[in-house]
PDB file of N, CA and C in Angstrom:
ATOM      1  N   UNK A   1     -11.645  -2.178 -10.428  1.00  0.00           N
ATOM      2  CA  UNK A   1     -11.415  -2.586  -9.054  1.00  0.00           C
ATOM      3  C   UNK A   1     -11.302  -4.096  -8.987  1.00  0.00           C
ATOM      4  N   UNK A   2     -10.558  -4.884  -7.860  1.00  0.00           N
ATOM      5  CA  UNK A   2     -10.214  -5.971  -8.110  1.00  0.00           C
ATOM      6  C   UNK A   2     -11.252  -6.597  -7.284  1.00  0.00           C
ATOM      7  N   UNK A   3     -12.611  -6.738  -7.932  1.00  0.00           N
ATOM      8  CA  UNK A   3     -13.545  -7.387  -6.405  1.00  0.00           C
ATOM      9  C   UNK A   3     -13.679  -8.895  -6.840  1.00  0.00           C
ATOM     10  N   UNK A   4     -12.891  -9.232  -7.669  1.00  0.00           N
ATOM     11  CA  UNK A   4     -12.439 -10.960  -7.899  1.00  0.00           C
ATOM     12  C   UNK A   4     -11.697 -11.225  -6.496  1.00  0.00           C
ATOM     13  N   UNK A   5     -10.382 -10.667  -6.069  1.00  0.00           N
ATOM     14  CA  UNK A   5      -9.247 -10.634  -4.682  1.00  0.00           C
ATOM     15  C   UNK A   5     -10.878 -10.389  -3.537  1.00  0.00           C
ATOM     16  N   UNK A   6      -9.888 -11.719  -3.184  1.00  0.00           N
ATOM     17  CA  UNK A   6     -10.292 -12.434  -1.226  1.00  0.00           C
ATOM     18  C   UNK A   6      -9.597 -10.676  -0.753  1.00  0.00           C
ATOM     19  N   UNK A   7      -8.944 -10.326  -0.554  1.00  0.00           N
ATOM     20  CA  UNK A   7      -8.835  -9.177   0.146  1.00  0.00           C
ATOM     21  C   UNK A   7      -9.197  -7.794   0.003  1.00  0.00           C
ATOM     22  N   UNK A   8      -9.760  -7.542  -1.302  1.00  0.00           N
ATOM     23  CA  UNK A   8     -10.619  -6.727  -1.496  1.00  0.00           C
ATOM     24  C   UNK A   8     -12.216  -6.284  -1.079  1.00  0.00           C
ATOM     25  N   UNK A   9     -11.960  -5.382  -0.040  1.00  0.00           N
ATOM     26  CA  UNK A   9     -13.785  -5.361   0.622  1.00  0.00           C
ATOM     27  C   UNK A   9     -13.931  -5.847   2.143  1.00  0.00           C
ATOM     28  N   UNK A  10     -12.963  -6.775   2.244  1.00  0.00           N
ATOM     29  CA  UNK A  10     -12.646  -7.933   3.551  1.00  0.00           C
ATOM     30  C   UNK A  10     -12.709  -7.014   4.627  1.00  0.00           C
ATOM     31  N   UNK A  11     -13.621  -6.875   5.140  1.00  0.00           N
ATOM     32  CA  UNK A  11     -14.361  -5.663   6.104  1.00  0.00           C
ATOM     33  C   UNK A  11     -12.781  -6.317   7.341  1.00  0.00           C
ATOM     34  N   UNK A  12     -13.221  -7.563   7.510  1.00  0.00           N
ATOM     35  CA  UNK A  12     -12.007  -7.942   8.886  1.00  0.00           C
ATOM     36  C   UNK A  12     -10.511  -8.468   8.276  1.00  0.00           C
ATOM     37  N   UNK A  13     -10.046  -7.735   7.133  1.00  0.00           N
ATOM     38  CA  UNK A  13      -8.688  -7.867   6.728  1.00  0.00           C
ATOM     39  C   UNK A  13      -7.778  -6.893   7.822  1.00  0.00           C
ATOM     40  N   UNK A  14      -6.527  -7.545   7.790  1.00  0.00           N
ATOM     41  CA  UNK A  14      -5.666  -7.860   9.140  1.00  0.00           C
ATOM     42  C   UNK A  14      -4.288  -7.548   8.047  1.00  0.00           C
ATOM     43  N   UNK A  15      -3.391  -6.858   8.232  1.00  0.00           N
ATOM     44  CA  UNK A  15      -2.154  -6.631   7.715  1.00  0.00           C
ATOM     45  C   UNK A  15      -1.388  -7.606   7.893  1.00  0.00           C
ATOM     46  N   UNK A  16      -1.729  -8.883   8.877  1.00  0.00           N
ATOM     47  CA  UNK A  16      -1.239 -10.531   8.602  1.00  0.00           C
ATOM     48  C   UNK A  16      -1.661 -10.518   7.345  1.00  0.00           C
ATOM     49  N   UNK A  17      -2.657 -10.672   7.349  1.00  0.00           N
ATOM     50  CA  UNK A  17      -3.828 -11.348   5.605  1.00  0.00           C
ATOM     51  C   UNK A  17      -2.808 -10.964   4.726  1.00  0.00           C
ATOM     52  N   UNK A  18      -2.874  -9.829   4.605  1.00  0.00           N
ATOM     53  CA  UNK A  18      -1.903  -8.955   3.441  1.00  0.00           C
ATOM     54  C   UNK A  18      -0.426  -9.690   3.489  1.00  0.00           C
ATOM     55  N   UNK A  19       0.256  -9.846   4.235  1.00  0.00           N
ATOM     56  CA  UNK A  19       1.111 -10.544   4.510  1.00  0.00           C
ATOM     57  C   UNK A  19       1.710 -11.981   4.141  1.00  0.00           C
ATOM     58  N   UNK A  20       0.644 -12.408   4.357  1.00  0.00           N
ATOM     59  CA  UNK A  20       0.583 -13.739   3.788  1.00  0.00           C
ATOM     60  C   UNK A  20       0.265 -14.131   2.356  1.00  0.00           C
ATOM     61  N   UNK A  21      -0.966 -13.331   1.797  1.00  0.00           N
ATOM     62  CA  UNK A  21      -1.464 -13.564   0.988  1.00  0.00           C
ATOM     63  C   UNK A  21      -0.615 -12.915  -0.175  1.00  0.00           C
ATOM     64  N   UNK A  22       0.032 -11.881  -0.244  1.00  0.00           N
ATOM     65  CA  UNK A  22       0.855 -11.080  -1.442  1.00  0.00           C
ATOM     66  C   UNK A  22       2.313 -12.199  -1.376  1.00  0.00           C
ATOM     67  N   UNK A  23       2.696 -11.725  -2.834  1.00  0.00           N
ATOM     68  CA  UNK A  23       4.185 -12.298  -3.149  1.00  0.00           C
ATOM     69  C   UNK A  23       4.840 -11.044  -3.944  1.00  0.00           C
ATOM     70  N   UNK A  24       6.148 -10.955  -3.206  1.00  0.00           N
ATOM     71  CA  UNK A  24       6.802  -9.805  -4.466  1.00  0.00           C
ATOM     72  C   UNK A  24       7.094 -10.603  -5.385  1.00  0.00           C
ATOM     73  N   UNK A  25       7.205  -9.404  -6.504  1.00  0.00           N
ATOM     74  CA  UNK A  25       7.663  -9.754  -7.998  1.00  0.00           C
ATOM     75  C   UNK A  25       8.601  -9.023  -8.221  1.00  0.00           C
ATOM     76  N   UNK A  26       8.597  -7.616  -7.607  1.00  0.00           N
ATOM     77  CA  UNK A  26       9.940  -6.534  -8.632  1.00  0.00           C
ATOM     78  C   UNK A  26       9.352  -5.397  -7.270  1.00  0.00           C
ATOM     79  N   UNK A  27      10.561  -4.781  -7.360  1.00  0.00           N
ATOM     80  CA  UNK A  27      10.621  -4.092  -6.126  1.00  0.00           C
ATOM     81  C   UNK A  27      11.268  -2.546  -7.158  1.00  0.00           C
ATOM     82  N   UNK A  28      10.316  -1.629  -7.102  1.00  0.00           N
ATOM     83  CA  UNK A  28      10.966  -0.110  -7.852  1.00  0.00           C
ATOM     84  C   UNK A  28      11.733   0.245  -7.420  1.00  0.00           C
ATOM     85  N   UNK A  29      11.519   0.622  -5.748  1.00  0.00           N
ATOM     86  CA  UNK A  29      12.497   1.508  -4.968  1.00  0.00           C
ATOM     87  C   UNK A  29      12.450   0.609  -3.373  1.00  0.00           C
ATOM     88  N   UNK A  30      13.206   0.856  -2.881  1.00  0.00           N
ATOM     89  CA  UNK A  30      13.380   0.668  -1.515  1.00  0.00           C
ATOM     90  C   UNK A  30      14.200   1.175  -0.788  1.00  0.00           C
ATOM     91  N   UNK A  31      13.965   2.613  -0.487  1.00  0.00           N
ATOM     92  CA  UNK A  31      15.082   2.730   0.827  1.00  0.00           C
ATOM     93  C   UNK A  31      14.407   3.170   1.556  1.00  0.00           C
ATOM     94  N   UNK A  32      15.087   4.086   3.059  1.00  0.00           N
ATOM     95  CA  UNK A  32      14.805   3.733   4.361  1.00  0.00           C
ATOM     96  C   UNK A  32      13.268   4.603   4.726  1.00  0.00           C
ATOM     97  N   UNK A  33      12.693   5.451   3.518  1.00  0.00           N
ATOM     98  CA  UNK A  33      11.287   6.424   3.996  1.00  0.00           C
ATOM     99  C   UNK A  33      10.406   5.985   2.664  1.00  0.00           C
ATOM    100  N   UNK A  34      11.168   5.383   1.563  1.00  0.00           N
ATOM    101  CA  UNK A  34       9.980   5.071   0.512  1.00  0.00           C
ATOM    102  C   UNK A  34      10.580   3.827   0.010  1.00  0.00           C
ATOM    103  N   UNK A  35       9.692   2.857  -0.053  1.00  0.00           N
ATOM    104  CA  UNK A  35       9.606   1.586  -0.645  1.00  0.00           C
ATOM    105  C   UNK A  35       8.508   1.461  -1.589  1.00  0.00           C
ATOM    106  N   UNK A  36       8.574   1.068  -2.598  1.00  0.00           N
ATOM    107  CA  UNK A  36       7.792   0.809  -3.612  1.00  0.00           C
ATOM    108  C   UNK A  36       7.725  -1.206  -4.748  1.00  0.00           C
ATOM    109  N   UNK A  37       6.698  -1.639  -4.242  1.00  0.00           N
ATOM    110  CA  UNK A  37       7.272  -2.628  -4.725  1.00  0.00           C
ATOM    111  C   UNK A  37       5.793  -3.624  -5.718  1.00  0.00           C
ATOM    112  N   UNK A  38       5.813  -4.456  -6.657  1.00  0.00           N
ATOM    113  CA  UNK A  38       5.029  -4.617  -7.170  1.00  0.00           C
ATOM    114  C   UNK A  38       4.064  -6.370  -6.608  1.00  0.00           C
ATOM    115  N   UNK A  39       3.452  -6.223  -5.784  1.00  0.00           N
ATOM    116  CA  UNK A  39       3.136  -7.695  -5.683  1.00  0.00           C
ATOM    117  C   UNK A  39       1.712  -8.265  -6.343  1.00  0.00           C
ATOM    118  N   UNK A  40       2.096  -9.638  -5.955  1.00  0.00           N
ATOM    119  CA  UNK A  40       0.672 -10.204  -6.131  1.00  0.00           C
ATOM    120  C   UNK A  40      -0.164 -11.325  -5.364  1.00  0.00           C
ATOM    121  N   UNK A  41      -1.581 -11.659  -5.555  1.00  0.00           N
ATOM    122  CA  UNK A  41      -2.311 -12.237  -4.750  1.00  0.00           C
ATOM    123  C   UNK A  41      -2.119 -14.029  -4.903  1.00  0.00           C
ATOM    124  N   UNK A  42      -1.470 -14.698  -3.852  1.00  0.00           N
ATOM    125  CA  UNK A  42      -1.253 -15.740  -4.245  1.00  0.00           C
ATOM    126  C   UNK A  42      -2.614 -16.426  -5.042  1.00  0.00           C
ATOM    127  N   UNK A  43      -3.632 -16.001  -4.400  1.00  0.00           N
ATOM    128  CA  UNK A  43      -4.803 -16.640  -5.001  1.00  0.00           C
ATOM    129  C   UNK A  43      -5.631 -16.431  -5.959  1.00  0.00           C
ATOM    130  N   UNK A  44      -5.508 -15.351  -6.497  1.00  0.00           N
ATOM    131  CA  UNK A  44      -6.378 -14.913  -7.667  1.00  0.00           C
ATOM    132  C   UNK A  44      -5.547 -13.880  -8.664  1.00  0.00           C
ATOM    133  N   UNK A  45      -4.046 -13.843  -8.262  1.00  0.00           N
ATOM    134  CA  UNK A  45      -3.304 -13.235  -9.297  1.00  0.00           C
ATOM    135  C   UNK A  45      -3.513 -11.908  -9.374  1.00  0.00           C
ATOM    136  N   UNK A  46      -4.318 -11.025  -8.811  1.00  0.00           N
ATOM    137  CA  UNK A  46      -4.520  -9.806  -8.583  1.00  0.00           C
ATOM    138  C   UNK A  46      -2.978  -8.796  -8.716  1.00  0.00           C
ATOM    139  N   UNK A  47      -3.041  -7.788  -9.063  1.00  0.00           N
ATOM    140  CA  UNK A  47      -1.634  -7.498  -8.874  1.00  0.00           C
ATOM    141  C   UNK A  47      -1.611  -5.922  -7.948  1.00  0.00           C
ATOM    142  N   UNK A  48      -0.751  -5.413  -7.421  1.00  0.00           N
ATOM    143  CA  UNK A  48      -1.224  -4.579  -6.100  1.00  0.00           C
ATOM    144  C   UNK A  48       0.656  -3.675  -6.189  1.00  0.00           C
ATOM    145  N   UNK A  49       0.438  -2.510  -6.583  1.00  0.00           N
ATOM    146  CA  UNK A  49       1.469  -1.755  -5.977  1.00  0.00           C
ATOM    147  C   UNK A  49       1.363  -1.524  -4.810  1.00  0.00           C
ATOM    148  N   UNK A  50       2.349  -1.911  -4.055  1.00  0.00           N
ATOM    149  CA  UNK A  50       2.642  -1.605  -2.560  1.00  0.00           C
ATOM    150  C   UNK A  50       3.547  -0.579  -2.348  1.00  0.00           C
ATOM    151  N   UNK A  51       3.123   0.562  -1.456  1.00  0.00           N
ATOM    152  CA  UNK A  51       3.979   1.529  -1.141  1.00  0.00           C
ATOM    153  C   UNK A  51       3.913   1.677   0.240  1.00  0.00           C
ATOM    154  N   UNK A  52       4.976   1.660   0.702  1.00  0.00           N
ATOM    155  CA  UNK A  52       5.334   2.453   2.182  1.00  0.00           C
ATOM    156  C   UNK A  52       6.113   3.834   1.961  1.00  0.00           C
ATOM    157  N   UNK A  53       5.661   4.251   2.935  1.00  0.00           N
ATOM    158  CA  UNK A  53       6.359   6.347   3.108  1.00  0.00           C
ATOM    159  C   UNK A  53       6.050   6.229   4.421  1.00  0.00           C
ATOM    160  N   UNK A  54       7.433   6.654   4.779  1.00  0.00           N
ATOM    161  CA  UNK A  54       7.649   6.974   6.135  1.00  0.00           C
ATOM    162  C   UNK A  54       8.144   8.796   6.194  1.00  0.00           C
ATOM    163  N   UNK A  55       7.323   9.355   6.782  1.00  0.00           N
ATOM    164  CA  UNK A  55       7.693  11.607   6.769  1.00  0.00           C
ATOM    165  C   UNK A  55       8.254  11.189   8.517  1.00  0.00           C
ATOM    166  N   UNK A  56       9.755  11.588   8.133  1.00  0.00           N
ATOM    167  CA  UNK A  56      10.165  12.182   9.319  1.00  0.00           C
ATOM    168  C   UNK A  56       9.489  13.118  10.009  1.00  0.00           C
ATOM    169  N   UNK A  57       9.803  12.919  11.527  1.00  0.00           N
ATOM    170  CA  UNK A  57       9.409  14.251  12.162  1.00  0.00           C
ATOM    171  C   UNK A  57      10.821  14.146  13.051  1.00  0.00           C
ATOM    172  N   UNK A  58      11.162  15.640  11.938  1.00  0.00           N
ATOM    173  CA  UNK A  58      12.696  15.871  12.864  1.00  0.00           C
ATOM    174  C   UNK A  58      12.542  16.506  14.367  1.00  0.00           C
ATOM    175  N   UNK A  59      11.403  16.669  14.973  1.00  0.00           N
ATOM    176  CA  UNK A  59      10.908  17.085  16.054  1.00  0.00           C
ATOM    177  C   UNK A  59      11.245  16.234  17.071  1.00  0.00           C
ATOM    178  N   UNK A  60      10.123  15.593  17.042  1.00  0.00           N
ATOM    179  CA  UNK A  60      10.078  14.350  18.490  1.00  0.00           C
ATOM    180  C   UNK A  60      10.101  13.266  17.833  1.00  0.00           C
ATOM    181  N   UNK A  61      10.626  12.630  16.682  1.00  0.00           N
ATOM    182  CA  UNK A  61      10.943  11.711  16.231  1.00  0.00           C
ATOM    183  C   UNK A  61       9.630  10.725  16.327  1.00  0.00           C
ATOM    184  N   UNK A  62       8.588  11.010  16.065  1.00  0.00           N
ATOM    185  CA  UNK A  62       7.632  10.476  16.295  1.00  0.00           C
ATOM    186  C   UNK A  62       7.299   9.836  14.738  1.00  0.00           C
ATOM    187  N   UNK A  63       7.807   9.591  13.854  1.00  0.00           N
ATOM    188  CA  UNK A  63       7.708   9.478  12.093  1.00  0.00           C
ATOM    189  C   UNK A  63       6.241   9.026  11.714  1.00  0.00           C
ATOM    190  N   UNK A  64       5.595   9.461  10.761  1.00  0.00           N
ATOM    191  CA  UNK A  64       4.359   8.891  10.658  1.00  0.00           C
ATOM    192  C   UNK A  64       4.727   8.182   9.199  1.00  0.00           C
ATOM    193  N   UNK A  65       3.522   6.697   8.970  1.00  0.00           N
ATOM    194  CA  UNK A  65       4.227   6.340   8.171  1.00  0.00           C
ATOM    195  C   UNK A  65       3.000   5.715   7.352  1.00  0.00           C
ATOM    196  N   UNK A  66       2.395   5.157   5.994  1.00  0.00           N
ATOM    197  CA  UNK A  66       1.474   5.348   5.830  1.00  0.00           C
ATOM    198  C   UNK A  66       2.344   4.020   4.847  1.00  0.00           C
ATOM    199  N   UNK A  67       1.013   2.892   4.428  1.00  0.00           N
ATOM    200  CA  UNK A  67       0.953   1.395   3.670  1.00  0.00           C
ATOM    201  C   UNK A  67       0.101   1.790   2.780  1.00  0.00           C
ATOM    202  N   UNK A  68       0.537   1.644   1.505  1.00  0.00           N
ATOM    203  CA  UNK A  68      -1.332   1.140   0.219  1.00  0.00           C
ATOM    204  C   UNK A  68      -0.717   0.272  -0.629  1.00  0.00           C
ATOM    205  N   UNK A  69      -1.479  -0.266  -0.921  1.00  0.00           N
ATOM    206  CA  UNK A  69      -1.425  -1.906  -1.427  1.00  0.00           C
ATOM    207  C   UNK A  69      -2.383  -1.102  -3.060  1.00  0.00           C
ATOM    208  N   UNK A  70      -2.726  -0.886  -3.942  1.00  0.00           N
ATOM    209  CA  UNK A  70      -2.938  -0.016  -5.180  1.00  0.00           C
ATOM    210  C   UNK A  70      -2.974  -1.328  -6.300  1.00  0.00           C
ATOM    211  N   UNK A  71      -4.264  -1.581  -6.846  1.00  0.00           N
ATOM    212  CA  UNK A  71      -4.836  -2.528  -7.364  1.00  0.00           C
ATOM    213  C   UNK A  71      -4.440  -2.029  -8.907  1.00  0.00           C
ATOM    214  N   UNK A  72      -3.477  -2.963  -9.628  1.00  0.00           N
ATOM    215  CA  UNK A  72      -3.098  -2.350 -10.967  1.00  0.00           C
ATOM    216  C   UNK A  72      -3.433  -3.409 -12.198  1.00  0.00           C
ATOM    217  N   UNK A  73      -3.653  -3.540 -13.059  1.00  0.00           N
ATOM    218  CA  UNK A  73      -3.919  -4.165 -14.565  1.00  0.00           C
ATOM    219  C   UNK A  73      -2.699  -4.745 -14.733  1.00  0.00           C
ATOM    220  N   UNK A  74      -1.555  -4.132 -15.018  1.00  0.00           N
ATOM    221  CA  UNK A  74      -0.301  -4.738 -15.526  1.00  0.00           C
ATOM    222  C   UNK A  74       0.799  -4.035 -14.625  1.00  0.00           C
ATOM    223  N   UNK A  75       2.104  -4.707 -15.052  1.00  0.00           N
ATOM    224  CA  UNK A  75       3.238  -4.212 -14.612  1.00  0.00           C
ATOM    225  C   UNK A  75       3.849  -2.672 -14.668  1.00  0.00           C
ATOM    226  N   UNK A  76       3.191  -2.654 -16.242  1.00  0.00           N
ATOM    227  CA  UNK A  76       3.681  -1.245 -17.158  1.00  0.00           C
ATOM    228  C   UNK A  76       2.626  -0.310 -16.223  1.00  0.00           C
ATOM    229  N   UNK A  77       1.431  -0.498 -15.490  1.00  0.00           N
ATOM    230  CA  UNK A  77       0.432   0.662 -14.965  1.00  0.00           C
ATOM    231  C   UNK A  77       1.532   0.768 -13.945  1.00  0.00           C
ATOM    232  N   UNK A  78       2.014  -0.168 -13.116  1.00  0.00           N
ATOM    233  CA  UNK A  78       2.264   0.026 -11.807  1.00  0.00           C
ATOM    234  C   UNK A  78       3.551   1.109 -11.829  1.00  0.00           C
ATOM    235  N   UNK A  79       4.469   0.551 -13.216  1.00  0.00           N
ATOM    236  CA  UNK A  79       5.750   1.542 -13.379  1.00  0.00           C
ATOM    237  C   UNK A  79       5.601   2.900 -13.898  1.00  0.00           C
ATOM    238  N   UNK A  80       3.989   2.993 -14.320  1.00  0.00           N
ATOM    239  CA  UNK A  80       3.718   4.233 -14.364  1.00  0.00           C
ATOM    240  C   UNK A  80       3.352   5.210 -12.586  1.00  0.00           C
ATOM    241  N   UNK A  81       2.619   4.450 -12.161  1.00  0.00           N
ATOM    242  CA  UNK A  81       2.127   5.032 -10.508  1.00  0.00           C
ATOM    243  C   UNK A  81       3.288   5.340 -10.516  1.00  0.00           C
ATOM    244  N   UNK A  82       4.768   4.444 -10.399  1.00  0.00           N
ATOM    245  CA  UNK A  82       5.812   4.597  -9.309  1.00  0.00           C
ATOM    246  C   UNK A  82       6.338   5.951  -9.914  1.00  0.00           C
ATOM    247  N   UNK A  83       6.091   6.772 -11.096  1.00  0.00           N
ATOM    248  CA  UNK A  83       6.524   7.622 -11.629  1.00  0.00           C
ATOM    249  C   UNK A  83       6.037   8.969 -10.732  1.00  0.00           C
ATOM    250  N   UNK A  84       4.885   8.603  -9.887  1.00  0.00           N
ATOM    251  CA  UNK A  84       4.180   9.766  -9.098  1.00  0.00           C
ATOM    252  C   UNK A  84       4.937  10.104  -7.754  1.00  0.00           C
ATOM    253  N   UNK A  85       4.284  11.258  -7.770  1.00  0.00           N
ATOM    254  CA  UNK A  85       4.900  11.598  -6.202  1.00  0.00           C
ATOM    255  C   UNK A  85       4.011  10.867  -5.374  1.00  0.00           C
ATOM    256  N   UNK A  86       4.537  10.970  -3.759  1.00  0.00           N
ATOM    257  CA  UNK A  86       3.364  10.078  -2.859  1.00  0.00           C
ATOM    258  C   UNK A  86       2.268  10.895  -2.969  1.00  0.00           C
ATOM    259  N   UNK A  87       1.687  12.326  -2.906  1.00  0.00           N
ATOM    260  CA  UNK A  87       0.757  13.022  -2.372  1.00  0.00           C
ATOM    261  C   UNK A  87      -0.439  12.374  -3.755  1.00  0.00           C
ATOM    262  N   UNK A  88       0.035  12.200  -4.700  1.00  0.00           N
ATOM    263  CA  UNK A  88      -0.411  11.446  -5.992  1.00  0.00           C
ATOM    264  C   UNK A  88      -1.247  10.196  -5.956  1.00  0.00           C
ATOM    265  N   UNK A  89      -0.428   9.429  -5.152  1.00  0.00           N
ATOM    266  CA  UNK A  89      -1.083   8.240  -5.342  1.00  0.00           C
ATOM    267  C   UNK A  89      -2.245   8.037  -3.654  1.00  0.00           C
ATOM    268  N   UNK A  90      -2.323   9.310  -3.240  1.00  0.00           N
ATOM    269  CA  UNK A  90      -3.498   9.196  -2.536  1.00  0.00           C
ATOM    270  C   UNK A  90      -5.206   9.125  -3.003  1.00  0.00           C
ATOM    271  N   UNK A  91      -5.067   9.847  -4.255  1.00  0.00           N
ATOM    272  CA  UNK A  91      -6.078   9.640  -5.229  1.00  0.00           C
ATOM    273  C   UNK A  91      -6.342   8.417  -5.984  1.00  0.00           C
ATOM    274  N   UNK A  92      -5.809   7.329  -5.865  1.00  0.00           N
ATOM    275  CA  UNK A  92      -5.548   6.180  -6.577  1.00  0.00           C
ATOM    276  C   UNK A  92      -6.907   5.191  -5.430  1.00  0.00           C
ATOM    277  N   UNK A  93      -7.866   4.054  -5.807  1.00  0.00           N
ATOM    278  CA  UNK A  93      -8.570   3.106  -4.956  1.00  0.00           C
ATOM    279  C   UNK A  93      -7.329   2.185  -4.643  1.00  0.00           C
ATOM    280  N   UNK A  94      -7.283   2.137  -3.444  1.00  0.00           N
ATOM    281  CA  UNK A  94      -5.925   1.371  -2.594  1.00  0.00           C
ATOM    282  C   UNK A  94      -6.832   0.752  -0.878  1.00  0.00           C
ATOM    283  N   UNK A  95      -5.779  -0.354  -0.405  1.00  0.00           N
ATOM    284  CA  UNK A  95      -5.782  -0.465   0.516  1.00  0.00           C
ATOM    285  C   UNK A  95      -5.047   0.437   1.517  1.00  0.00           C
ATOM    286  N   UNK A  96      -5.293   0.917   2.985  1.00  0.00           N
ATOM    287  CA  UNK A  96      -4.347   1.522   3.013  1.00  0.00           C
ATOM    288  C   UNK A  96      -4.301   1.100   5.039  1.00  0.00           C
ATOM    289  N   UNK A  97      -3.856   1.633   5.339  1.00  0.00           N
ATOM    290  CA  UNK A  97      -3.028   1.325   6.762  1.00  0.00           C
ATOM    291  C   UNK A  97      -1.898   3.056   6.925  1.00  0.00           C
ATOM    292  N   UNK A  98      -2.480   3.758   7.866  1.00  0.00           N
ATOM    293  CA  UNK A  98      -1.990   4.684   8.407  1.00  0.00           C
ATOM    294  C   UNK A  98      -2.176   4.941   9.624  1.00  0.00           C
ATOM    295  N   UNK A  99      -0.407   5.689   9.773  1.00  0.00           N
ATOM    296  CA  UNK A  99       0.456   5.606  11.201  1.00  0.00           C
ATOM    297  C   UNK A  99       0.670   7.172  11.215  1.00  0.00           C
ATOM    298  N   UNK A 100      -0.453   8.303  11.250  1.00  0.00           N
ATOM    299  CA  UNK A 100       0.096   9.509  11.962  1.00  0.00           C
ATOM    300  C   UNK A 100       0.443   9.673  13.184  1.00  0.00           C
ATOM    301  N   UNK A 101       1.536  10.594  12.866  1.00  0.00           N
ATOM    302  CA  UNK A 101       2.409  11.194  14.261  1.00  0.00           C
ATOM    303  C   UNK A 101       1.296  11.318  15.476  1.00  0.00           C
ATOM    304  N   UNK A 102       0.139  11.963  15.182  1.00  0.00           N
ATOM    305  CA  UNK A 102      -0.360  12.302  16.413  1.00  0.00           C
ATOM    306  C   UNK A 102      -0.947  10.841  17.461  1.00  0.00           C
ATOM    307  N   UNK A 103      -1.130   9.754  16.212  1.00  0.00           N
ATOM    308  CA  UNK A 103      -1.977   8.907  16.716  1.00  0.00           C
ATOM    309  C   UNK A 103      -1.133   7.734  17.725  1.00  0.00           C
ATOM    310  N   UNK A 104      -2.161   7.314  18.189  1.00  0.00           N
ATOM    311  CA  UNK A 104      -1.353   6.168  19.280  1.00  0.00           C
ATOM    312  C   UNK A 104      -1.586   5.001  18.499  1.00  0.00           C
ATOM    313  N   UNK A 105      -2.478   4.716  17.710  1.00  0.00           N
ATOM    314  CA  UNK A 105      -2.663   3.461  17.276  1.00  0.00           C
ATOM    315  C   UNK A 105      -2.928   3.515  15.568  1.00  0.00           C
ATOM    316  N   UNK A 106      -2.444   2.783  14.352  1.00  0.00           N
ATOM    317  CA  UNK A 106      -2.873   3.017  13.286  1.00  0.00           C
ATOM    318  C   UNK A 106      -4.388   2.365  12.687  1.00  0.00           C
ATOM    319  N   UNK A 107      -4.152   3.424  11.547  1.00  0.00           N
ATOM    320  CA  UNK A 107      -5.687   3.559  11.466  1.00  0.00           C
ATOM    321  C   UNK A 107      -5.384   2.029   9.791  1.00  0.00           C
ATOM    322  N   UNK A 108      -6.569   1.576  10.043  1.00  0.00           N
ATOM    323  CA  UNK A 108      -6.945   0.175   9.477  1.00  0.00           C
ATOM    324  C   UNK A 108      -6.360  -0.949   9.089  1.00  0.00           C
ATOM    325  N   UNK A 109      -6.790  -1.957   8.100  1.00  0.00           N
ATOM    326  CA  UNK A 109      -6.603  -1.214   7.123  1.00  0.00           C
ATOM    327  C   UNK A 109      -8.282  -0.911   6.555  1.00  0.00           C
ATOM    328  N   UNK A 110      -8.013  -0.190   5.554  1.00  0.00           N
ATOM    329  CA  UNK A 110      -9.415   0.178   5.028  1.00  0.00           C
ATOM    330  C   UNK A 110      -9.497   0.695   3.623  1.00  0.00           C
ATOM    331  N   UNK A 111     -10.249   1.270   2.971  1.00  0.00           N
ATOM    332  CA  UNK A 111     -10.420   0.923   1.901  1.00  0.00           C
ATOM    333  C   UNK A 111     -10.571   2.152   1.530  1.00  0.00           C
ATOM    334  N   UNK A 112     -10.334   2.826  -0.046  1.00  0.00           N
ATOM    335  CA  UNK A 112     -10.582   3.634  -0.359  1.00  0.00           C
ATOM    336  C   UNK A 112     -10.827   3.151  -2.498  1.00  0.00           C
ATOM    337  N   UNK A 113     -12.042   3.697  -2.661  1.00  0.00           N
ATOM    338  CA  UNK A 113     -12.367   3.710  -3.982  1.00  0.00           C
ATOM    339  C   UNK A 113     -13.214   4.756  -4.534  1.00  0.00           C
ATOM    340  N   UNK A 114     -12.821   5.027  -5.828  1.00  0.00           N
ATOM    341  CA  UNK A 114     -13.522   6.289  -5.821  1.00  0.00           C
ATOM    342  C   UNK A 114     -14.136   5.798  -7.692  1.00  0.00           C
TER     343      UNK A 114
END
């Protein structure tokens, strides 16, 4: 776990923070429901697969869409994750930020480690 990274643990981290603080390096995939991209922590070099997934809802167009930021060793770990399906890398310790359909407001970000 990366508990060297200022944004790791950061009870009042803000998806600005994240924002500011990451730099891309190499981007796997990007199109319009999955983006996959490899960044890092300007300040402590940390390195963080970032994924967005956006699940249509061909219904009421309401799309839910879900962020994890996925704390990796090297480049070669991260091009391994990107080899997973999404339901996969829910098991992974990540930051995460989720936007279900039902909800009015998204949920954190917050933390998951196991």
């Amino acid at each position: 776990m990366p508990l060297h990274c200022h944004l790791w643990g950061d009870r009042n981290l803000k998806m600005q923070m994240l924002n500011n603080s990451l730099i891309m390096l190499k981007v796997f995939e990007d199109s319009p429901h999955l983006t996959r991209k490899l960044m890092q922590c300007n300040e402590c070099r940390q390195l963080y697969l970032y994924e967005f997934c956006e699940i249509v809802d061909r219904i009421d167009g309401n799309d839910s869409t879900y962020y994890k930021w996925i704390p990796v060793e090297s480049i070669g770990e991260a091009e391994q994750l990107c080899k997973s399906e999404f339901p996969d890398l829910l098991h992974c310790p990540s930051i995460r930020i989720d936007f279900p359909t039902e909800s009015e407001k998204s949920e954190g970000p917050y933390f998951i480690s196991f």
